[in-house]
Protein backbone atom coordinates (compact mmCIF):
# COMPACT_ATOMS: atom_id res chain seq x y z
CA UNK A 1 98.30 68.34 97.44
CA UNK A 2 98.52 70.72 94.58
CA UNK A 3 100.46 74.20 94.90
CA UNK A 4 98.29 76.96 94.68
CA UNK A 5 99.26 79.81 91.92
CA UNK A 6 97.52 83.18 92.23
CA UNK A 7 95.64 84.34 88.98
CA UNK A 8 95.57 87.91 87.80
CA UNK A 9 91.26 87.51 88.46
CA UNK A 10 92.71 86.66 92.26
CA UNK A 11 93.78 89.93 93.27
CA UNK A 12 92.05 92.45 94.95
CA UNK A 13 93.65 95.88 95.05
CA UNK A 14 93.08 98.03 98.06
CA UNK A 15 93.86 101.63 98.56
CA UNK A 16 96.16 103.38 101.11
CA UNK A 17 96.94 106.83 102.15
CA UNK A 18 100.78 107.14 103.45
CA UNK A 19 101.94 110.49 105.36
CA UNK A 20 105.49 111.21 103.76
CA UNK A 21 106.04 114.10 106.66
CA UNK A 22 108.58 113.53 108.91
CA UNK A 23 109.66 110.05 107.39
CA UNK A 24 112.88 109.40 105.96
CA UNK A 25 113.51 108.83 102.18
CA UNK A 26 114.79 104.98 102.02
CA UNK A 27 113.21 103.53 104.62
CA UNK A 28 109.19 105.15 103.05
CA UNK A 29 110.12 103.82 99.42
CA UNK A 30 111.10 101.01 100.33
CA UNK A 31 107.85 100.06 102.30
CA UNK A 32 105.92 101.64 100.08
CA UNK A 33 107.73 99.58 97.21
CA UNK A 34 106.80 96.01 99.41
CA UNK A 35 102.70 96.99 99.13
CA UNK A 36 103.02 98.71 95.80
CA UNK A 37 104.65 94.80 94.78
CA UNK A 38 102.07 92.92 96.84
CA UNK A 39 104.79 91.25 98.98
CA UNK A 40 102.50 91.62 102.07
CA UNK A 41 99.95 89.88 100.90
CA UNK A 42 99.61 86.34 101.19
CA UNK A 43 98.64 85.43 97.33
CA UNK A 44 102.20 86.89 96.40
CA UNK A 45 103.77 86.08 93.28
CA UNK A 46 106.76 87.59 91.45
CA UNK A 47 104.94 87.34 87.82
CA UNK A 48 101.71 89.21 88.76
CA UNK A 49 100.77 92.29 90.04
CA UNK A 50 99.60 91.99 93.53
CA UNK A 51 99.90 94.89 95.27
CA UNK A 52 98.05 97.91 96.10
CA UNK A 53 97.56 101.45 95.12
CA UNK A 54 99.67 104.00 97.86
CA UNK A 55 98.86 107.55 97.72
CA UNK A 56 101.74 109.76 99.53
CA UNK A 57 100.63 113.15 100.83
CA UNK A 58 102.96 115.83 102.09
CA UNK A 59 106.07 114.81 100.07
CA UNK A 60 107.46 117.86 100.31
CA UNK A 61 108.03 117.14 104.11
CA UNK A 62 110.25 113.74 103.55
CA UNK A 63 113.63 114.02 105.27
CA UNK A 64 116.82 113.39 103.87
CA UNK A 65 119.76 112.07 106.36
CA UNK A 66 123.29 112.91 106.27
CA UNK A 67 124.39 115.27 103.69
CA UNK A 68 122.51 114.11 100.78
CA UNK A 69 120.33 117.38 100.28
CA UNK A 70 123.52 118.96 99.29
CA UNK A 71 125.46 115.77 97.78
CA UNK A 72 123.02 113.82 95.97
CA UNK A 73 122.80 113.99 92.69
CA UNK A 74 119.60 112.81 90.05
CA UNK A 75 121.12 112.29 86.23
CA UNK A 76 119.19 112.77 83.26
CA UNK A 77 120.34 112.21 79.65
CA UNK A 78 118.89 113.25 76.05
CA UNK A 79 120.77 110.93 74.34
CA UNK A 80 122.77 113.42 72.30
CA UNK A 81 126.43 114.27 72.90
CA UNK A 82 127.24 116.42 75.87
CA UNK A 83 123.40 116.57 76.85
CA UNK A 84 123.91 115.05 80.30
CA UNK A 85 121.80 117.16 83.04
CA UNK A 86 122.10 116.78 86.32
CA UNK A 87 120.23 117.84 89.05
CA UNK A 88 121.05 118.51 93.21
CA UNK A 89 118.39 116.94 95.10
CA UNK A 90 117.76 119.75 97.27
CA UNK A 91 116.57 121.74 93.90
CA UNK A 92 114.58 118.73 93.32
CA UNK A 93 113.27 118.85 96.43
CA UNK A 94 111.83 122.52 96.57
CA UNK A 95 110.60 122.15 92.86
CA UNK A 96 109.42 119.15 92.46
CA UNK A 97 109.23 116.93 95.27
CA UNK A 98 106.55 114.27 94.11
CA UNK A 99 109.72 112.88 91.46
CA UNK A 100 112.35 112.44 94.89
CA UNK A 101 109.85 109.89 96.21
CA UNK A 102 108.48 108.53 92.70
CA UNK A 103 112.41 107.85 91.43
CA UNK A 104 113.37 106.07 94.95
CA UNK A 105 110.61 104.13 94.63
CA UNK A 106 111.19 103.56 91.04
CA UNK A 107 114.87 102.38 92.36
CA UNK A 108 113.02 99.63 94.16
CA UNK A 109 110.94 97.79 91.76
CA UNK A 110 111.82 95.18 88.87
CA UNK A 111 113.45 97.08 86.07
CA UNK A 112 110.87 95.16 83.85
CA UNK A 113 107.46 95.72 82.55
CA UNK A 114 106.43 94.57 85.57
CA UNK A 115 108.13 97.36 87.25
CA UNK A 116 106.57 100.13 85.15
CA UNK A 117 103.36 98.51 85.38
CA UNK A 118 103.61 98.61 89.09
CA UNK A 119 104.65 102.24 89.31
CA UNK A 120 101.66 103.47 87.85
CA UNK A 121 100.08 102.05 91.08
CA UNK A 122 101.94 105.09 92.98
CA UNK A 123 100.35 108.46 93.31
CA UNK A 124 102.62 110.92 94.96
CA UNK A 125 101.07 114.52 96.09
CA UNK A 126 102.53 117.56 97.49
CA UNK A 127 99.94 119.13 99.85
CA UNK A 128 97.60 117.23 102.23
CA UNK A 129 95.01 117.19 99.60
CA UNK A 130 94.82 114.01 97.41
CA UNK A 131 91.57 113.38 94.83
CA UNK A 132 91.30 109.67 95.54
CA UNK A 133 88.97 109.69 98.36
CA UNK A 134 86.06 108.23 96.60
CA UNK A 135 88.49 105.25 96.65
CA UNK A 136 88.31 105.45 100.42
CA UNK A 137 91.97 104.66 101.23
CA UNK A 138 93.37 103.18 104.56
CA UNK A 139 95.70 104.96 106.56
CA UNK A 140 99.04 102.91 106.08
CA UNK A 141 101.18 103.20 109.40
CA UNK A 142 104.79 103.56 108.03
């Protein structure tokens, strides 16, 4: 018998529609990190892109546990002496709550072009509105 190997002309990319409200932090990026890398789909493969587009509505409504609204911390660098920025994750939270979900997720895929690649595959929406619904996405039960 010969192994089979999944092609890039193999994969089929479906659509899905995840509800970010009420859902803790970790636990959605990291499921939504397993479809965004294909890893539930039989033809997985760690070179190709396999996975799926996820659309996350209501990210403003994604719980945090613990004290990590008040202790968490996102860094962000210029490059230049001194320039190091930092940011409490609650602040994040209220202003711009589509990059909490987008940099855990980030956190969870290869740190490759792959990765990035990948990432692109994630779009991550405030309200309950979303304009992908000529894509007709699934409802993903996370």
């Amino acid at each position: 018998m010969k192994t089979f190997t999944s092609r890039k002309e193999d994969v089929k990319h479906n659509w899905y529609v995840v509800n970010a409200e009420d859902k803790i932090l970790g636990r959605l990026a990291s499921q939504v990190a397993h479809i965004l890398r294909g890893k539930h789909k039989p033809i997985y493969s760690p070179h190709l892109d396999a996975g799926d587009y996820v659309v996350v509505i209501n990210a403003e409504k994604v719980k945090l546990t613990g004290k990590k609204l008040e202790e968490k911390f996102y860094y962000r660098h210029s490059g230049y002496p001194g320039h190091l920025k930092s940011f409490q994750c609650k602040d994040l939270l209220t202003t711009h709550p589509e990059r909490v979900i987008t940099l855990a997720v980030k956190g969870m895929l290869p740190h490759n072009r792959l990765g990035r690649q990948m990432l692109t595959k994630l779009k991550v929406y405030r309200g309950n509105v979303h304009p992908h619904s000529a894509q007709q996405p699934k409802e993903l039960g996370i």
